[in-house]
Protein backbone atom coordinates (compact mmCIF):
# COMPACT_ATOMS: atom_id res chain seq x y z
CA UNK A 1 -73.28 163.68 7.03
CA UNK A 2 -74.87 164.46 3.58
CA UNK A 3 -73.59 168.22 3.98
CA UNK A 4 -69.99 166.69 4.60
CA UNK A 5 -69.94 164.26 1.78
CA UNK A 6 -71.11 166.86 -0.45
CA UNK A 7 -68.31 169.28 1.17
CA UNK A 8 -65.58 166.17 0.20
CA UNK A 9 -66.36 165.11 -2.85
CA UNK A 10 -67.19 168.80 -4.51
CA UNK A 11 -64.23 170.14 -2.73
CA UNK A 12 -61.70 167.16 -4.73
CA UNK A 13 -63.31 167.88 -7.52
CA UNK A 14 -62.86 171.16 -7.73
CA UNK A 15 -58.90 170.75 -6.61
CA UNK A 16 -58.39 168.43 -9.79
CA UNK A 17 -60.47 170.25 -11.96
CA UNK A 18 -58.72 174.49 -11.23
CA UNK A 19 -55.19 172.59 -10.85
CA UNK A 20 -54.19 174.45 -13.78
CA UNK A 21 -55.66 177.48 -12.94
CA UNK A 22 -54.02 177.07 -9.73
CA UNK A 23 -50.90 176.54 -11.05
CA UNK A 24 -51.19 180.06 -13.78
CA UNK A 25 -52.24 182.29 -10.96
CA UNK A 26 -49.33 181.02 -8.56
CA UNK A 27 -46.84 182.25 -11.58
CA UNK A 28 -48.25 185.40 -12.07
CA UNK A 29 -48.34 186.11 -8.30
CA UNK A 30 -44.53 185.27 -8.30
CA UNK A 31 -43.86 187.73 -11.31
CA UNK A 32 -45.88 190.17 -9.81
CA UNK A 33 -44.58 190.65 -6.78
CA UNK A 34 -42.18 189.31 -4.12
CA UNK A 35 -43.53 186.72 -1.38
CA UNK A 36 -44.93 183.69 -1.24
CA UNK A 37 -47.92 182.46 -3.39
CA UNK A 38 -50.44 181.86 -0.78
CA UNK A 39 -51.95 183.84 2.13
CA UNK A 40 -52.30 182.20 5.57
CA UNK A 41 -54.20 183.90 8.24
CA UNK A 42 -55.71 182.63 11.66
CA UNK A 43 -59.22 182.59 11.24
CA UNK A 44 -62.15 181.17 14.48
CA UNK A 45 -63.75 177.96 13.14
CA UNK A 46 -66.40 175.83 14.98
CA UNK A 47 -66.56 175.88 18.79
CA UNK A 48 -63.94 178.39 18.71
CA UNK A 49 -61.09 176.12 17.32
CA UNK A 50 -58.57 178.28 15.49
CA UNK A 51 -57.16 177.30 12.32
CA UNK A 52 -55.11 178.09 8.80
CA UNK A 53 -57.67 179.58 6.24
CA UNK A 54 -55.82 179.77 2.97
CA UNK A 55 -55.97 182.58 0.12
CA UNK A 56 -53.91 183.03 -2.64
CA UNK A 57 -51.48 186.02 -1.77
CA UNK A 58 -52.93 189.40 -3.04
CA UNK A 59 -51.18 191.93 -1.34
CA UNK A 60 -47.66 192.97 -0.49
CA UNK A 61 -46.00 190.33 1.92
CA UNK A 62 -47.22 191.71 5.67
CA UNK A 63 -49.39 193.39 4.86
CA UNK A 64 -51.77 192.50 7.96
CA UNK A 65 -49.27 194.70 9.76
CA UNK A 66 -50.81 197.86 8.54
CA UNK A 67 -54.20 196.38 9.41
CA UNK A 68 -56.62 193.51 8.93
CA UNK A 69 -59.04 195.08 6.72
CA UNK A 70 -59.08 195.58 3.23
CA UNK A 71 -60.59 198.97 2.26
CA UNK A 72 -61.65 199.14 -1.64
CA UNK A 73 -59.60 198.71 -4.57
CA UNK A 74 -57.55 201.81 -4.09
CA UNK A 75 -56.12 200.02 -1.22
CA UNK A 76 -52.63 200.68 -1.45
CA UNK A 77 -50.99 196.65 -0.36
CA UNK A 78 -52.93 195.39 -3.37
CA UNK A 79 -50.85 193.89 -6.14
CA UNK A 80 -51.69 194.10 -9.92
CA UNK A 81 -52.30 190.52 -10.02
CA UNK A 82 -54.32 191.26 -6.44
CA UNK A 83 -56.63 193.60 -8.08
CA UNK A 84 -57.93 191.04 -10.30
CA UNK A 85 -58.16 187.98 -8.48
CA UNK A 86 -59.94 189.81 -5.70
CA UNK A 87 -62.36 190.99 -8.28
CA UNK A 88 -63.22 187.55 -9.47
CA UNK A 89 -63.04 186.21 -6.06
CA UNK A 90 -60.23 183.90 -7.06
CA UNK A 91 -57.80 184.42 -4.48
CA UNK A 92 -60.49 182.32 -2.11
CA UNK A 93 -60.07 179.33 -4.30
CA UNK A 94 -57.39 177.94 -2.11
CA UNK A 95 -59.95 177.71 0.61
CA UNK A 96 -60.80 174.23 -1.41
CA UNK A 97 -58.05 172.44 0.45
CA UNK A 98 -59.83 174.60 3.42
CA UNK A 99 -63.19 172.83 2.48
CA UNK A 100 -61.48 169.77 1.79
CA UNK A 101 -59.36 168.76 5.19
CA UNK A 102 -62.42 169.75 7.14
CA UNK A 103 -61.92 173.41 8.22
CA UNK A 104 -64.93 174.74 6.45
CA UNK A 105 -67.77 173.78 4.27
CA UNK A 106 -69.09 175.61 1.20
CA UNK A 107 -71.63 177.40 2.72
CA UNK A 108 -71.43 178.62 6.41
CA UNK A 109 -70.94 182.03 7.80
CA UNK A 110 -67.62 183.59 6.85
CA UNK A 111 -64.66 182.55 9.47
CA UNK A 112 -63.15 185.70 11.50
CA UNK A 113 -60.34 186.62 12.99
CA UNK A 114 -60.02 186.16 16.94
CA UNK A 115 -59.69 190.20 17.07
CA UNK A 116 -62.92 190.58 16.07
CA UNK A 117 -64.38 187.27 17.71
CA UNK A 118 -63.47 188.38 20.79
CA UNK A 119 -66.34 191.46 20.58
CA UNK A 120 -69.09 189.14 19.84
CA UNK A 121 -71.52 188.73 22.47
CA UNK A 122 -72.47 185.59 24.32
CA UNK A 123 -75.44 185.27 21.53
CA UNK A 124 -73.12 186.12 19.11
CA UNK A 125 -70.28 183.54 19.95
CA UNK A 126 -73.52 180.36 19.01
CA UNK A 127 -72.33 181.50 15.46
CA UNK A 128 -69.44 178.99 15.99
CA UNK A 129 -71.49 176.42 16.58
CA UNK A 130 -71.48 175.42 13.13
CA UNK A 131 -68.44 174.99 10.60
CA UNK A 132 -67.34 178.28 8.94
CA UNK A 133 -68.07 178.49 4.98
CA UNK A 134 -67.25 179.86 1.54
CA UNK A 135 -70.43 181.79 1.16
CA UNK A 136 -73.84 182.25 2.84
CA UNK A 137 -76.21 185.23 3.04
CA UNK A 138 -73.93 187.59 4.24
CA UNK A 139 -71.18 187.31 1.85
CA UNK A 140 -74.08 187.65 -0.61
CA UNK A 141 -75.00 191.20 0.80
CA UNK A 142 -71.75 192.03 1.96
CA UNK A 143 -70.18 190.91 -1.49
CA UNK A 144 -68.53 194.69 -1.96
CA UNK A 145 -67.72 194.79 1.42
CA UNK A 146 -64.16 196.10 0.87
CA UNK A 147 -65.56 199.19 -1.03
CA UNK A 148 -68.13 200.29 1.03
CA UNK A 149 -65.91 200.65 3.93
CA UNK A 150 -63.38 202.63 1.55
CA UNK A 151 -66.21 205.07 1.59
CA UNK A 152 -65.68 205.34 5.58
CA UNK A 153 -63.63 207.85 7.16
CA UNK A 154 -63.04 205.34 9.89
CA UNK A 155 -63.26 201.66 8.35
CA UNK A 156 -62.84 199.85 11.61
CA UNK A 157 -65.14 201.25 13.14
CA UNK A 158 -67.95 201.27 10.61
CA UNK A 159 -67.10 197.54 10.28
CA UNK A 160 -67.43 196.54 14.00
CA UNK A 161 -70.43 198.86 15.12
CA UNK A 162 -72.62 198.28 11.38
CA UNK A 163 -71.01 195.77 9.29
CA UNK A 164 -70.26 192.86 11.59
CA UNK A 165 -73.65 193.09 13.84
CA UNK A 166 -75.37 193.07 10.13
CA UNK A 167 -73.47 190.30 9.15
CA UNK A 168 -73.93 188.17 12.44
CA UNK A 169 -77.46 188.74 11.73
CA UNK A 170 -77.53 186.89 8.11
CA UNK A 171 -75.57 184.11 9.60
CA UNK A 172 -77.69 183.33 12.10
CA UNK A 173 -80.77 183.49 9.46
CA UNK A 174 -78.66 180.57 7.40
CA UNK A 175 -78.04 178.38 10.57
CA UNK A 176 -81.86 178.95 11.59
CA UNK A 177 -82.60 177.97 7.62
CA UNK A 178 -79.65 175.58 7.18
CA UNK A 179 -80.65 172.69 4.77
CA UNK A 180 -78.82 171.14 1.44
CA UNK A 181 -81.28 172.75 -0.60
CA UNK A 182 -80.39 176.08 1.05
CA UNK A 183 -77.08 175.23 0.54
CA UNK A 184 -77.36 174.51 -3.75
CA UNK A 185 -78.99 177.63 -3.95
CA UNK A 186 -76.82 179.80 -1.81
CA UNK A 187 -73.96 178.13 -4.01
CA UNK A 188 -75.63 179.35 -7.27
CA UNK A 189 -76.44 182.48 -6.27
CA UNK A 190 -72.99 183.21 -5.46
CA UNK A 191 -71.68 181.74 -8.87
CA UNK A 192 -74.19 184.11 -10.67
CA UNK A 193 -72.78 187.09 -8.75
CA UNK A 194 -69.16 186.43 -9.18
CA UNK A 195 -69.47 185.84 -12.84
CA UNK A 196 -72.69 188.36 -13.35
């Protein structure tokens, strides 16, 4: 109850207060390129339920045709304006209203797609028993994700067989840890890396 509150109220606030942020990126992503300013893509949330997760639009308009994953900055889909919200992590501000409707909480383990859902394990699948998130352990570690798989000669597959299992592991060390403390600081610590 506390952890949803928290999710609410911090999730409003931060709405009002980026509003005009919201509103300068959402230009320059129209000037930029052509498309829509946000990025909807089906992503698993708790006990499986599918729903909208929301990003603001960094890539050429479909994109997720040529694949789901994003491999490093040299990615080719990647808009100018892309390139530096990505870098700042700003595109995943829109997951506010995410946070805010009840879709996800600040800190959770990152929502997948159903491709990749569909591989996990019957151990694997408990990670849904608990509402998706902004951040947690693994985005901490993973927070360069997109360039380390540029480095692969086969992204995919370096993502499902290392990545993902490694990731899977940090989120079940969060929902084995899981407390509002945990939370604050996991918040924090992903505030000091974005802006560090």
């Amino acid at each position: 109850m506390i952890k949803r509150t928290f999710d609410f109220l911090m999730s409003l606030f931060g709405i009002l207060l980026l509003s005009p942020i919201f509103i300068m990126i959402s230009i320059a992503i129209v000037v930029d390129s052509r498309g829509g300013v946000f990025y909807k893509q089906e992503r698993m949330g708790k006990n499986k339920k599918p729903f909208k997760l929301l990003k603001f639009r960094s890539m050429q308009t479909g994109a997720d045709k040529k694949g789901l994953l994003t491999v490093g900055s040299n990615d080719s889909r990647v808009t100018k304006v892309g390139l530096f919200i990505r870098k700042y992590k700003i595109d995943e501000f829109p997951q506010l209203l995410n946070i805010f409707i009840g879709d996800m909480s600040f800190v959770g383990p990152r929502p997948e797609v159903k491709k990749y859902v569909d591989l996990y394990t019957p151990e694997q699948l408990k990670v849904l028993a608990v509402r998706p998130g902004l951040t947690d352990y693994a985005s901490l570690e993973y927070f360069d994700e997109n360039e380390l798989l540029s480095k692969s000669k086969n992204p995919e597959e370096t993502y499902i067989q290392e990545v993902m299992p490694a990731k899977l592991n940090l989120n079940f060390k969060y929902i084995l840890n899981q407390s509002f403390a945990t939370d604050l600081g996991l918040i924090f610590k992903t505030i000091g890396r974005i802006f560090g």
